[in-house]
Structure formats: C-alpha cells, structure tokens
Protein backbone atom coordinates (compact mmCIF):
# COMPACT_ATOMS: atom_id res chain seq x y z
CA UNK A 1 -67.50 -49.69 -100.03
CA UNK A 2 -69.53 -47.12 -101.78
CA UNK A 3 -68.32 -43.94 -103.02
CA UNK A 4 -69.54 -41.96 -99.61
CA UNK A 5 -67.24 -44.14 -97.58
CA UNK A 6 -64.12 -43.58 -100.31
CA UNK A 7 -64.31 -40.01 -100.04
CA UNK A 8 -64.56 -39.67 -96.37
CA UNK A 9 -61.21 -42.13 -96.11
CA UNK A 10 -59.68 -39.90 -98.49
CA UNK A 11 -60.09 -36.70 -96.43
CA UNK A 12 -59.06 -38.33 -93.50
CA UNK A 13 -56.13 -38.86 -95.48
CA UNK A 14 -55.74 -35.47 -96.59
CA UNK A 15 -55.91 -33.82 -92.71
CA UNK A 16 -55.40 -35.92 -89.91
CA UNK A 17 -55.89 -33.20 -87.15
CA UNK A 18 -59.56 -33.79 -87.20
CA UNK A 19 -58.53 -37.88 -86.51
CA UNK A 20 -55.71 -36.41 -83.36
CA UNK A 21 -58.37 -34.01 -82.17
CA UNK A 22 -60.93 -36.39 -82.18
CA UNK A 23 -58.77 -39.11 -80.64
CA UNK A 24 -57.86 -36.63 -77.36
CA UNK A 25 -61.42 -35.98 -77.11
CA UNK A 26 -61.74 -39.68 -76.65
CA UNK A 27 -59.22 -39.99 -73.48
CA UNK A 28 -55.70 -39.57 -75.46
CA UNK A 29 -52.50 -38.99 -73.16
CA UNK A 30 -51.78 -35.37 -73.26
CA UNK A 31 -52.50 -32.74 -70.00
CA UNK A 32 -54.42 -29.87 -70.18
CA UNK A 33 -52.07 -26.58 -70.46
CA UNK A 34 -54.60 -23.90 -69.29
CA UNK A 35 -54.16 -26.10 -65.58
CA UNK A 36 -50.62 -26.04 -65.56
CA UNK A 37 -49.69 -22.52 -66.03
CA UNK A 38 -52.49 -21.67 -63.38
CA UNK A 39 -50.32 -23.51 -60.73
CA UNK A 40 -47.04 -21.92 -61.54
CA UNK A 41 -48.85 -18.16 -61.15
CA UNK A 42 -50.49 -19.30 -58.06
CA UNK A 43 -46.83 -20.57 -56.65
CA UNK A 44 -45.21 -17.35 -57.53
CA UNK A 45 -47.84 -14.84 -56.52
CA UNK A 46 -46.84 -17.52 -52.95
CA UNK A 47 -43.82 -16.55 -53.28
CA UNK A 48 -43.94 -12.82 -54.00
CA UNK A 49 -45.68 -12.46 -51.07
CA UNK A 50 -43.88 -14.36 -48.71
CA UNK A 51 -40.62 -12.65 -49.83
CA UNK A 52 -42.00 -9.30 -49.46
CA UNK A 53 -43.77 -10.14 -46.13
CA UNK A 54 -39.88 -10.77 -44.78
CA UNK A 55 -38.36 -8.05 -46.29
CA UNK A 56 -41.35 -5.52 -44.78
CA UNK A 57 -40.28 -7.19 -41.59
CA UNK A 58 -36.91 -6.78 -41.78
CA UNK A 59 -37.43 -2.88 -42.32
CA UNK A 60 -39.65 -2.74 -39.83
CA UNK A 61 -37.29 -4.36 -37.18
CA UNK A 62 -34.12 -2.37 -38.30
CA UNK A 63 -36.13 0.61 -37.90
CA UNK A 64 -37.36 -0.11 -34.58
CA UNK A 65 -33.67 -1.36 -33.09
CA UNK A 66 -32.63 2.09 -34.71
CA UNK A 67 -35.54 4.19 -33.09
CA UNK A 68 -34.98 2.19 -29.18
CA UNK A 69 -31.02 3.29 -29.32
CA UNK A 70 -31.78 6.92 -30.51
CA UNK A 71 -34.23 7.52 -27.41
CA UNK A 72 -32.49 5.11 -25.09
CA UNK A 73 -29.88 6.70 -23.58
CA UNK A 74 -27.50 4.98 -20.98
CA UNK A 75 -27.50 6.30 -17.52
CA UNK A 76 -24.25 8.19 -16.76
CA UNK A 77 -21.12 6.59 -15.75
CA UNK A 78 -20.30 7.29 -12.04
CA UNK A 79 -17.02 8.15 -11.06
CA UNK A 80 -15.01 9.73 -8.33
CA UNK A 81 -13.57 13.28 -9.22
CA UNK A 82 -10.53 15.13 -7.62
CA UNK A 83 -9.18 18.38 -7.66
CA UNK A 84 -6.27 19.84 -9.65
CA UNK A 85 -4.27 21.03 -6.19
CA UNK A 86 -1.19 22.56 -5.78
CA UNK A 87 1.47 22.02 -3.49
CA UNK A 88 4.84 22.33 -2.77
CA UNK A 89 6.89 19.35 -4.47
CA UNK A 90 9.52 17.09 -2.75
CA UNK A 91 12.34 15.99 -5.12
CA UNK A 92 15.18 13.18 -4.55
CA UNK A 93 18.04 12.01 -7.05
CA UNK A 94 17.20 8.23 -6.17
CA UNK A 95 19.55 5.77 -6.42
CA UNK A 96 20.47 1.97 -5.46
CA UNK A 97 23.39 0.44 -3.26
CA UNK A 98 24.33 -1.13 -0.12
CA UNK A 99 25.21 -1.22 3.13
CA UNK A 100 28.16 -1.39 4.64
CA UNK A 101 29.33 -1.44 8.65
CA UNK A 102 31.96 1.31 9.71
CA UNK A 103 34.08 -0.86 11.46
CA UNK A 104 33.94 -4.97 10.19
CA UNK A 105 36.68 -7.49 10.67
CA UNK A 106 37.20 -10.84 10.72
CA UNK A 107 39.61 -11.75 13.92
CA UNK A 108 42.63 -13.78 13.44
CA UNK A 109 45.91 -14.66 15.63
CA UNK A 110 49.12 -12.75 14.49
CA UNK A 111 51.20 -15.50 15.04
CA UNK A 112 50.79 -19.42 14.97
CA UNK A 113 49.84 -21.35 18.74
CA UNK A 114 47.24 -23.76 19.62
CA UNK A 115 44.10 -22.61 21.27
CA UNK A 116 44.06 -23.07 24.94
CA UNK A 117 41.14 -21.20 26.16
CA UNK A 118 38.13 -19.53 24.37
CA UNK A 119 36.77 -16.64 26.04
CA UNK A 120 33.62 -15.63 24.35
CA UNK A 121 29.83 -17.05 22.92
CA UNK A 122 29.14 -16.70 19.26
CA UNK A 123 26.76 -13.82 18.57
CA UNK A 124 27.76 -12.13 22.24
CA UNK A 125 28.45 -8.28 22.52
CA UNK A 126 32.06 -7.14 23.46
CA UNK A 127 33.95 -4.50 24.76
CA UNK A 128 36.85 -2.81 23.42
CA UNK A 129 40.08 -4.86 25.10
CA UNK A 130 38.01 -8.09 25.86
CA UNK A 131 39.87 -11.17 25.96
CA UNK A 132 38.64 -13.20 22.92
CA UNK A 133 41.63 -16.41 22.78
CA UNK A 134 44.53 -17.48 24.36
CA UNK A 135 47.19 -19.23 22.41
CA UNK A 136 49.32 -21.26 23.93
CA UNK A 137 52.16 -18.97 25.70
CA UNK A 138 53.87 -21.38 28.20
CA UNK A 139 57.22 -21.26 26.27
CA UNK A 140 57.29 -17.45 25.51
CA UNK A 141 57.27 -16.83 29.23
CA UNK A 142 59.76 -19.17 29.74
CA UNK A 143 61.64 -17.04 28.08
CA UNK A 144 60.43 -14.07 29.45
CA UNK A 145 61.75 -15.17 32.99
CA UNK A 146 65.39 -16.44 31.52
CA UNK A 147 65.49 -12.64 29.95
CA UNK A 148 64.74 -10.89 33.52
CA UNK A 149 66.84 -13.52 34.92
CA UNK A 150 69.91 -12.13 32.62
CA UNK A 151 68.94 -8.68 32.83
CA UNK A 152 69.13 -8.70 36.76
CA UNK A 153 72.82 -10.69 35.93
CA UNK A 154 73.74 -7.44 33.27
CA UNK A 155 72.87 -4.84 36.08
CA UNK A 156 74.43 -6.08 38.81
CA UNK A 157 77.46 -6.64 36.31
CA UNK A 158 76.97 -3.06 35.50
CA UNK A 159 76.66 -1.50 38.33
CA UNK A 160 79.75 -3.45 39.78
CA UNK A 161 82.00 -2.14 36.71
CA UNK A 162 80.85 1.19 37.49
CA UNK A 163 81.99 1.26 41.08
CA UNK A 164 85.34 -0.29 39.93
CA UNK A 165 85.74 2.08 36.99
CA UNK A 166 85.22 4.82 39.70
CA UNK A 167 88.95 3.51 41.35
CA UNK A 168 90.12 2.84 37.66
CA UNK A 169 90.26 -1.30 39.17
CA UNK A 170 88.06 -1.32 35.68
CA UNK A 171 88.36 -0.39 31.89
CA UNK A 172 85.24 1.88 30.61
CA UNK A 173 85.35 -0.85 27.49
CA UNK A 174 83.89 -2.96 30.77
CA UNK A 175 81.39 -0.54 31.78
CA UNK A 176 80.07 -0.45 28.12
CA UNK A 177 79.97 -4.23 27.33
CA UNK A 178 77.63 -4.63 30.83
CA UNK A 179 75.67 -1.49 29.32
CA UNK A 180 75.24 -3.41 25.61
CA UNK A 181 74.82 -7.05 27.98
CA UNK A 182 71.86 -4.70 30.09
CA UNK A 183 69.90 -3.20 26.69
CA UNK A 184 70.05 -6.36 24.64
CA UNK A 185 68.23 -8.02 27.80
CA UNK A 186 66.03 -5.40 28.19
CA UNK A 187 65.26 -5.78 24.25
CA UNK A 188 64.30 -9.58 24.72
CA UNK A 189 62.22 -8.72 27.75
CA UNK A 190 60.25 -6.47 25.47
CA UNK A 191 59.69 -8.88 22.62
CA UNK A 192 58.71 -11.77 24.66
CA UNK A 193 56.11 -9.76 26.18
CA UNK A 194 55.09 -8.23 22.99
CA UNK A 195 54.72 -12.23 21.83
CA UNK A 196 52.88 -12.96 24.88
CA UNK A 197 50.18 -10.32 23.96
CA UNK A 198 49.81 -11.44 20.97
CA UNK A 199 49.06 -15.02 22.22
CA UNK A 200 46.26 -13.47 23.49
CA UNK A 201 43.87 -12.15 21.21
CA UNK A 202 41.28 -9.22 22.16
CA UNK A 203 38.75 -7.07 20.63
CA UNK A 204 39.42 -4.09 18.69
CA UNK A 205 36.52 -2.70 19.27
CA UNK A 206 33.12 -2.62 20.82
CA UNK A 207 30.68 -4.66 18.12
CA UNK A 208 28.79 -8.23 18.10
CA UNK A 209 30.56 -11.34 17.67
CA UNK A 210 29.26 -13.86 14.69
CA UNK A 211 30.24 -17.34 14.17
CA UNK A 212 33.01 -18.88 15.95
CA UNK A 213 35.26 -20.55 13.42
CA UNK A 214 37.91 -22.32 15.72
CA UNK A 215 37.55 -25.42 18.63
CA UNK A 216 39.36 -25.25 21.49
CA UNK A 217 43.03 -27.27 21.36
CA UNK A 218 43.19 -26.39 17.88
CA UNK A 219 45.86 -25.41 16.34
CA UNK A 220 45.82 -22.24 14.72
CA UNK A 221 48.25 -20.56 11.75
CA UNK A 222 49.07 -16.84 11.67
CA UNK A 223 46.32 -14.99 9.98
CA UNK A 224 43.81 -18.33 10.65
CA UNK A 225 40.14 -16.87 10.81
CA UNK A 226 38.41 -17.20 14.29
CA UNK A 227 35.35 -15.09 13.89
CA UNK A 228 34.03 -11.95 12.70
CA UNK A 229 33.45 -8.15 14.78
CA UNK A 230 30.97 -5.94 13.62
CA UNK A 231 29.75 -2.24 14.79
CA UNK A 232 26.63 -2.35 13.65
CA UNK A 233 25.51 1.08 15.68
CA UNK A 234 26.95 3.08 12.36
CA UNK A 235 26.77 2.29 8.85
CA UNK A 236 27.92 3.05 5.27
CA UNK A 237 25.00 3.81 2.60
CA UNK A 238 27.33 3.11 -0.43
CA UNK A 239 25.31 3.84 -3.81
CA UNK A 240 25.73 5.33 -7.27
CA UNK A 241 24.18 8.53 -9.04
CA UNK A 242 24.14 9.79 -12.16
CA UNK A 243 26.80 11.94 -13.34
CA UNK A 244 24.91 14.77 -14.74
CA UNK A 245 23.49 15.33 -10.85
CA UNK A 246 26.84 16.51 -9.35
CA UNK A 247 25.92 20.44 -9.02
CA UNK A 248 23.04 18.79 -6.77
CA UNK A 249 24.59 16.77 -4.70
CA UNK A 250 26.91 18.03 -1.59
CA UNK A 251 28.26 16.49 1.53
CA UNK A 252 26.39 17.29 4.34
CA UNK A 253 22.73 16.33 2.14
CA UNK A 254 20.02 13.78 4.16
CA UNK A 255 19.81 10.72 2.40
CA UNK A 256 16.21 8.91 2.39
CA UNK A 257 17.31 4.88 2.82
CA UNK A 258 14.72 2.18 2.97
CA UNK A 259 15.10 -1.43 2.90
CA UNK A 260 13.13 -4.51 1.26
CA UNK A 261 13.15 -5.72 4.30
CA UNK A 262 11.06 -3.47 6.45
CA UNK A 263 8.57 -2.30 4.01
CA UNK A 264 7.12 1.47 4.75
CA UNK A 265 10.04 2.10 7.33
CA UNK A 266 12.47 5.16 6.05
CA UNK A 267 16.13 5.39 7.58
CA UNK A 268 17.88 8.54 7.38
CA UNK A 269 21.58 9.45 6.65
CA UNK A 270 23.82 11.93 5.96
CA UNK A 271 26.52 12.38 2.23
CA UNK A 272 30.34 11.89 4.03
CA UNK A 273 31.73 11.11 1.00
CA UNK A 274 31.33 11.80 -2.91
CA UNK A 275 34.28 9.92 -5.03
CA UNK A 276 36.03 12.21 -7.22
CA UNK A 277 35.89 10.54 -10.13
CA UNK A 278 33.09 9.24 -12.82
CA UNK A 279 32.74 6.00 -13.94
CA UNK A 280 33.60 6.12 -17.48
CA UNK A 281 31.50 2.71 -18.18
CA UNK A 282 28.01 3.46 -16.82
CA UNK A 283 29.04 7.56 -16.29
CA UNK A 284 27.69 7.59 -12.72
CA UNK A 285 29.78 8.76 -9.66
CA UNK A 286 30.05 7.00 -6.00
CA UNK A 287 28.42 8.44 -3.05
CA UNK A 288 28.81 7.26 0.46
CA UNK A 289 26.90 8.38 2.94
CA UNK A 290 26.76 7.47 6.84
CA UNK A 291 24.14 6.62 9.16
CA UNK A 292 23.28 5.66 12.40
CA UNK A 293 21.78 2.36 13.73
CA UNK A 294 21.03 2.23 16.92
CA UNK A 295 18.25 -0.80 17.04
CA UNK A 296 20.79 -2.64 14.70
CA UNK A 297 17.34 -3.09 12.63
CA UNK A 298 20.17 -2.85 9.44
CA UNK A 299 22.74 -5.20 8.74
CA UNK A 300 25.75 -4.64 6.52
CA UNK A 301 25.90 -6.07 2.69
CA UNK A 302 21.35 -5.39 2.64
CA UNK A 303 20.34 -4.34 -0.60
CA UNK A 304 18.75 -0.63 -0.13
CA UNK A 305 17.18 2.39 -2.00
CA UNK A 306 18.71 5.61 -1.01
CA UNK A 307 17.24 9.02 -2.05
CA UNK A 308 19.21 12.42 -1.77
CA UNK A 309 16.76 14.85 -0.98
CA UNK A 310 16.84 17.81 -2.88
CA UNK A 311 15.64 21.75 -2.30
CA UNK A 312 11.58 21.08 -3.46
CA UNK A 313 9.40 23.17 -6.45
CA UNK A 314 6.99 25.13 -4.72
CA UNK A 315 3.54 25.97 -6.97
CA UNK A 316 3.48 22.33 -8.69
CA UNK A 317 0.03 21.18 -9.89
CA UNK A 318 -0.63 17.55 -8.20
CA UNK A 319 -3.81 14.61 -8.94
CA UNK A 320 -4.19 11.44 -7.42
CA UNK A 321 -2.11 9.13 -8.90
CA UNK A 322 -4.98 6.77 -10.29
CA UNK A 323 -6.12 9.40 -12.11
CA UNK A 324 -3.05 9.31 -14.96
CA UNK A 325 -2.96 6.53 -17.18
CA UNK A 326 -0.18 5.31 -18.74
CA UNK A 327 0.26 4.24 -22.24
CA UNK A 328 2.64 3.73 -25.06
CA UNK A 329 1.21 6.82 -26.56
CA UNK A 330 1.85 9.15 -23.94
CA UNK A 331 -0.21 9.97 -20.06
CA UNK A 332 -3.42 11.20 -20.48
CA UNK A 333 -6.39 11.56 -17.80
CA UNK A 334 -10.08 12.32 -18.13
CA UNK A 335 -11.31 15.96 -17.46
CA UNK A 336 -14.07 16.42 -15.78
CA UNK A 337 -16.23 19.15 -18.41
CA UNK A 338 -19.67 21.16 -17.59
CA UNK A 339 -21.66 20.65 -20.99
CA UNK A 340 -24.84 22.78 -20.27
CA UNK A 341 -27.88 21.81 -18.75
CA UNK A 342 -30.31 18.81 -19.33
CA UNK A 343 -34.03 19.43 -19.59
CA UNK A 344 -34.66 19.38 -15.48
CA UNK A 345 -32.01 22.57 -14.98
CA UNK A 346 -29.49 19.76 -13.43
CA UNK A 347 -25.68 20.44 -15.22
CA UNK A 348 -24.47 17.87 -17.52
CA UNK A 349 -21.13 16.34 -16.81
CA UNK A 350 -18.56 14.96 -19.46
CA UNK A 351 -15.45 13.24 -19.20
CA UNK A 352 -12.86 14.41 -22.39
CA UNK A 353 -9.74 12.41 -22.40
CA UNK A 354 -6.70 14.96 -21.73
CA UNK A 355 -3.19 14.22 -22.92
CA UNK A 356 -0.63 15.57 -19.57
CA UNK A 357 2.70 15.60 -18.69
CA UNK A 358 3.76 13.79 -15.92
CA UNK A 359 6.86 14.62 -12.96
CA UNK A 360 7.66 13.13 -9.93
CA UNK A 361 5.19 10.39 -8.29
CA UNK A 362 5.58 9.92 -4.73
CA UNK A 363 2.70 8.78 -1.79
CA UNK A 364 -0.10 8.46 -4.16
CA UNK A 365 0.45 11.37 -5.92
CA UNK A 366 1.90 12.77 -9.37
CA UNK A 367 2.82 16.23 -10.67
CA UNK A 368 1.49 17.43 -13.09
CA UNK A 369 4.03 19.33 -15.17
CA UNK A 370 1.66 20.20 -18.45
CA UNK A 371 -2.11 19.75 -19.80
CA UNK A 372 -4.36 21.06 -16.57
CA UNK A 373 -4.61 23.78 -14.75
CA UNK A 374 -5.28 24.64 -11.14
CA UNK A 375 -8.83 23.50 -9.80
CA UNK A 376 -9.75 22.02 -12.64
CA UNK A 377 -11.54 18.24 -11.81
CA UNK A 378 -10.39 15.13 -12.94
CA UNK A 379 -11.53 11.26 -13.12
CA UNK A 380 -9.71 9.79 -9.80
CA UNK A 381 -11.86 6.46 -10.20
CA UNK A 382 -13.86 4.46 -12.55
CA UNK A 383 -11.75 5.10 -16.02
CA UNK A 384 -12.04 1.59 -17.09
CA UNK A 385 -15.67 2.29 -17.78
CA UNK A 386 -15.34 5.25 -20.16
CA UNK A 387 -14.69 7.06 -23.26
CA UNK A 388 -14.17 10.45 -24.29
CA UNK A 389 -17.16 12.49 -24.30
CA UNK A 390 -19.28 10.15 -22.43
CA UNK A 391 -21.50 11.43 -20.04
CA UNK A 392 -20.70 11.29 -16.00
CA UNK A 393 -22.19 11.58 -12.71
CA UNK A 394 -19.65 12.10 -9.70
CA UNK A 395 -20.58 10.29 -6.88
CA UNK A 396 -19.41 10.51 -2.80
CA UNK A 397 -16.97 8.29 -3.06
CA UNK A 398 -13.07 9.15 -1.90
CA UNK A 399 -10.20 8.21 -4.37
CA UNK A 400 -8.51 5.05 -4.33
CA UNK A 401 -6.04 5.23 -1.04
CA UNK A 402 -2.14 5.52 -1.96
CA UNK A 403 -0.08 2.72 -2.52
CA UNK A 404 0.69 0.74 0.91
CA UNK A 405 4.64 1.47 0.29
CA UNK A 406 4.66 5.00 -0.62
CA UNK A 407 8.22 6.21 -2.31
CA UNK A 408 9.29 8.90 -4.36
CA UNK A 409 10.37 8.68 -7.78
C-alpha cells in the first residue's frame, strides 16, 4: 500500500459521513423525507376541505329550513263560532231517590184455614171488594146456624117471660136472664159472621195483582203471604236535598223526575211532604213528593233523578256547551278576536284562550257566570286543533247538536 492509499484510509477513518452518504447514494435503506411530508399536506389540505365543504352545507341548509318556516305560513284553522247570548236561566236543586207506590201491600189471611177456592190470575187488575180467597168456612157456619138456632130459642123464651111477667105468673129476674140468654146469642151470631168474612179474603183496593204465592188446598197460617196489591196510578218521589236549600224548597213546588229507564222522557210531580228534621250524618233533609201515573210507565222501588224547579235568573250569558273546556286548572274557552287586516283588506281572525266561570249546564248549554260578555264570539267547534293566538277562519258549519239526554245540572 503506498502512502496515497494510507492517507485516504485514514480520513475515512477520521469522517465517516462521506462513507454513509456515499453508501445511500448507492441504494442504502432509508426513504426520502421531502416525499413524505408532501403526502401528509396533501391529506390535510383533503381534509380541510371536505370538513369545511360540510359545515358550508350545514349553514346553508339551517338557513334555508329557517327562511321556508318564516315565509310559510299555515293556512288558518277553521272552526265553528257562536254567539255570547243571553237568556233567561232555568234552575233546579237536583237530587236522587226512589219511587214508591201510594198504596202497596202484600195480602195475607187474618186467621189460619186451608184454601178452598182461588178467585183471581196473577198480574190481573181488581176492584175494590173483589173476592181474592176463600178459606175454608164450613165449620164457622155451622156455628153460625146453632147461634140463630139459640137466639130464635132466647126470644121466644123472652118474649114468653114477658107476657107472664105482665100477670106477675113470672119473676123480672126471668125476664132478664132470657134478655142476657138473647144478647149473648146475638154476640155469637156476630162473631161467627165476622169469622166467616174473614175466611174470605178481598181487595182493599183497586191496584194490579203480582205473583200468586199460595196453591189451592193449601193450608194457610194467619198472616201467611198470598200475593202482593199495588196502585200504581199514584206514586211517591222519595229523595234527599241538601240542607242549606230549605228557604227554596216549599210544598206545593213541581218536581222534574226522570228515569234510567226511559231515557229523554221527563215525569212531573208535585212536594207533599218535606221531613222536619236534618240528617245529622250526611246534613240533607227528606222530601217526598207525589205524582201521577196513569200509563203505569213507573214502577215502585225504580231508581230516579228528581229536580225541584226553582224561580229562574233572567239576563244570564249562555255558549254552547262544547265551547267550555274543562280542566284541572279551571274552564276556559277560546275567544274569537278581530286582529286587523291582512294585505287583501280581508279581517284577520284569532282565537285567545279565555279563562270563564261556569253555572248551570242544561240541554247543550252552560251559563256563563264570569269572563265574556254579551255578543262576544266564541270557538263552538274545532278546539282540539288550536292554541292561543293562532290564526282562524270561521266556517258555515252549525255547533255540535246537544247531548241526546239533555238534563239540568
């Protein structure tokens, strides 16, 4: 090795970068870094744009959903209005109770026999005085003819100690003892007869007959049912009322009565009777009150509503009655508001939610006691639709019709 070749090994020695430099140049394993980085801004600069591309579009689409719902206004609501009216308003103290027939018994024998005859069809009208049943009364008049027998024996007695008693052939202790003999006969007489009648059994009254209750041959005990008599041409409206509406309520007042069982149908009657006394448990007072029936459409022990009808309140404000709604937070209804003029000259209609005071609801109707005044307009349909303030077009169409079963409350 000559001394060129020593020194360049020695600076080789000295600094190898030259030796790494030269060894990349010749295909070593490291990458380029100038290539790298260049990907990574091209990915980002991707990305930036991307990112802002969907938030532009965002904006953009927020700002149009915004801009449709400022110029898009809904059409109005349509609704049917009525007028505030006012009438004349019918009050009632109502109450509940039953009915009760004026004259209702059950028929049974005085005194004990077997049935020997029946004289009537279950569910038949009778008279007063017809024959219902005839005991057996074969013995009693037995009797009855050994009692005449002895009374015609006592009078001709008497009348024999008389005549003597007249020549003193007789004492007057005579006369008296055939007198005494004459009476006591005349006593037996009386109350075998009076037991014959009662052997046989009529009506009391004039009513319809229900369910016979006995065979015939039976035999029957004193006080034995055999059916029931009912008047049903009058009746008792028995029902209660609160105490506090005694310097209402008078004999002589029309009571309202209507029935479950004809629906829409209103029966009339008349206070007989107001008990004199409170009920110191629920603090309401009895009232009775009497009716007529004459298509025996009512039958005693029906469950009724009865309704004292009481001087009315002229000048009461009145709406439809699907025009209040009722809540927990009170009754409110939607008034019907003129709010100006749109563009075309046509006025603009609003519906404002209006807290009232309700009164006394009766065939469709309820009175309005506070919150509206007279001819003012209110929403009669179509409530389930709005809000206050929205805007409202009233249509043709007539309120809802009354409730089927009108009543007054």
């Amino acid at each position: 090795m000559d001394g060129d070749q020593m020194a360049n090994v020695g600076a080789e020695t000295l600094n190898p970068e030259p030796s790494l430099r030269g060894r990349g140049e010749r295909g070593g394993t490291s990458a380029p870094r100038p290539k790298l980085v260049r990907w990574f801004v091209i990915v980002g600069l991707l990305l930036a744009v991307l990112l802002g591309g969907l938030y532009q579009f965002n904006r953009f689409r927020t700002q149009a959903i915004a801009n449709f719902f400022a110029h898009n206004k809904p059409p109005p609501a349509q609704i049917s209005a009525a007028e505030v009216a006012v009438q004349t308003l019918p009050r009632s103290a109502p109450g509940v109770g039953s009915l009760a027939a004026v004259h209702q018994v059950t028929i049974n024998p005085e005194v004990a026999g077997r049935v020997t005859n029946i004289s009537f069809q279950p569910g038949a009208m009778v008279k007063t005085g017809d024959p219902l049943v005839q005991l057996n009364d074969a013995p009693d008049r037995g009797d009855l003819a050994s009692y005449q027998a002895q009374a015609q024996l006592a009078q001709i007695s008497l009348q024999r100690s008389t005549s003597l008693r007249k020549n003193d052939f007789a004492s007057q202790e005579t006369v008296d003892q055939n007198k005494s003999q004459l009476a006591q006969m005349a006593a037996m007489i009386q109350k075998t007869q009076a037991i014959i009648a009662q052997k046989l059994i009529r009506a009391p009254f004039s009513g319809q007959l229900g369910v016979r209750q006995i065979d015939l041959g039976q035999y029957l005990t004193a006080g034995a049912p055999i059916v029931t008599l009912t008047d049903l041409s009058t009746l008792y409206v028995n029902f209660t009322l609160a105490s506090h509406l005694r310097p209402q309520i008078s004999v002589g007042q029309q009571v309202n009565v209507t029935a479950d069982a004809f629906p829409g149908r209103v029966f009339t009657a008349k206070i007989t009777t107001i008990e004199p006394q409170v009920s110191a448990d629920t603090r309401t007072m009895q009232v009775q009150a009497t009716m007529s029936n004459p298509d025996n459409a009512l039958l005693p022990g029906m469950f009724v509503s009865a309704a004292v009808v009481l001087p009315p309140r002229p000048d009461t404000m009145v709406v439809p009655e699907t025009a209040v709604e009722y809540t927990l937070y009170g009754d409110s209804v939607y008034l019907v508001k003129n709010d100006g003029k749109d563009a075309a000259g046509h006025p603009v209609l609003r519906a404002v939610r209006t807290p009232v005071k309700t009164g006394t609801r009766w065939d469709g109707k309820v009175a309005i006691l506070d919150g509206l005044k007279p001819g003012e307009r209110v929403v009669a349909a179509g409530q389930v639709k709005l809000q206050s303030g929205v805007q409202v077009a009233v249509t043709g169409s007539p309120a809802p019709p009354p409730p089927a079963h009108p009543t007054l409350h």
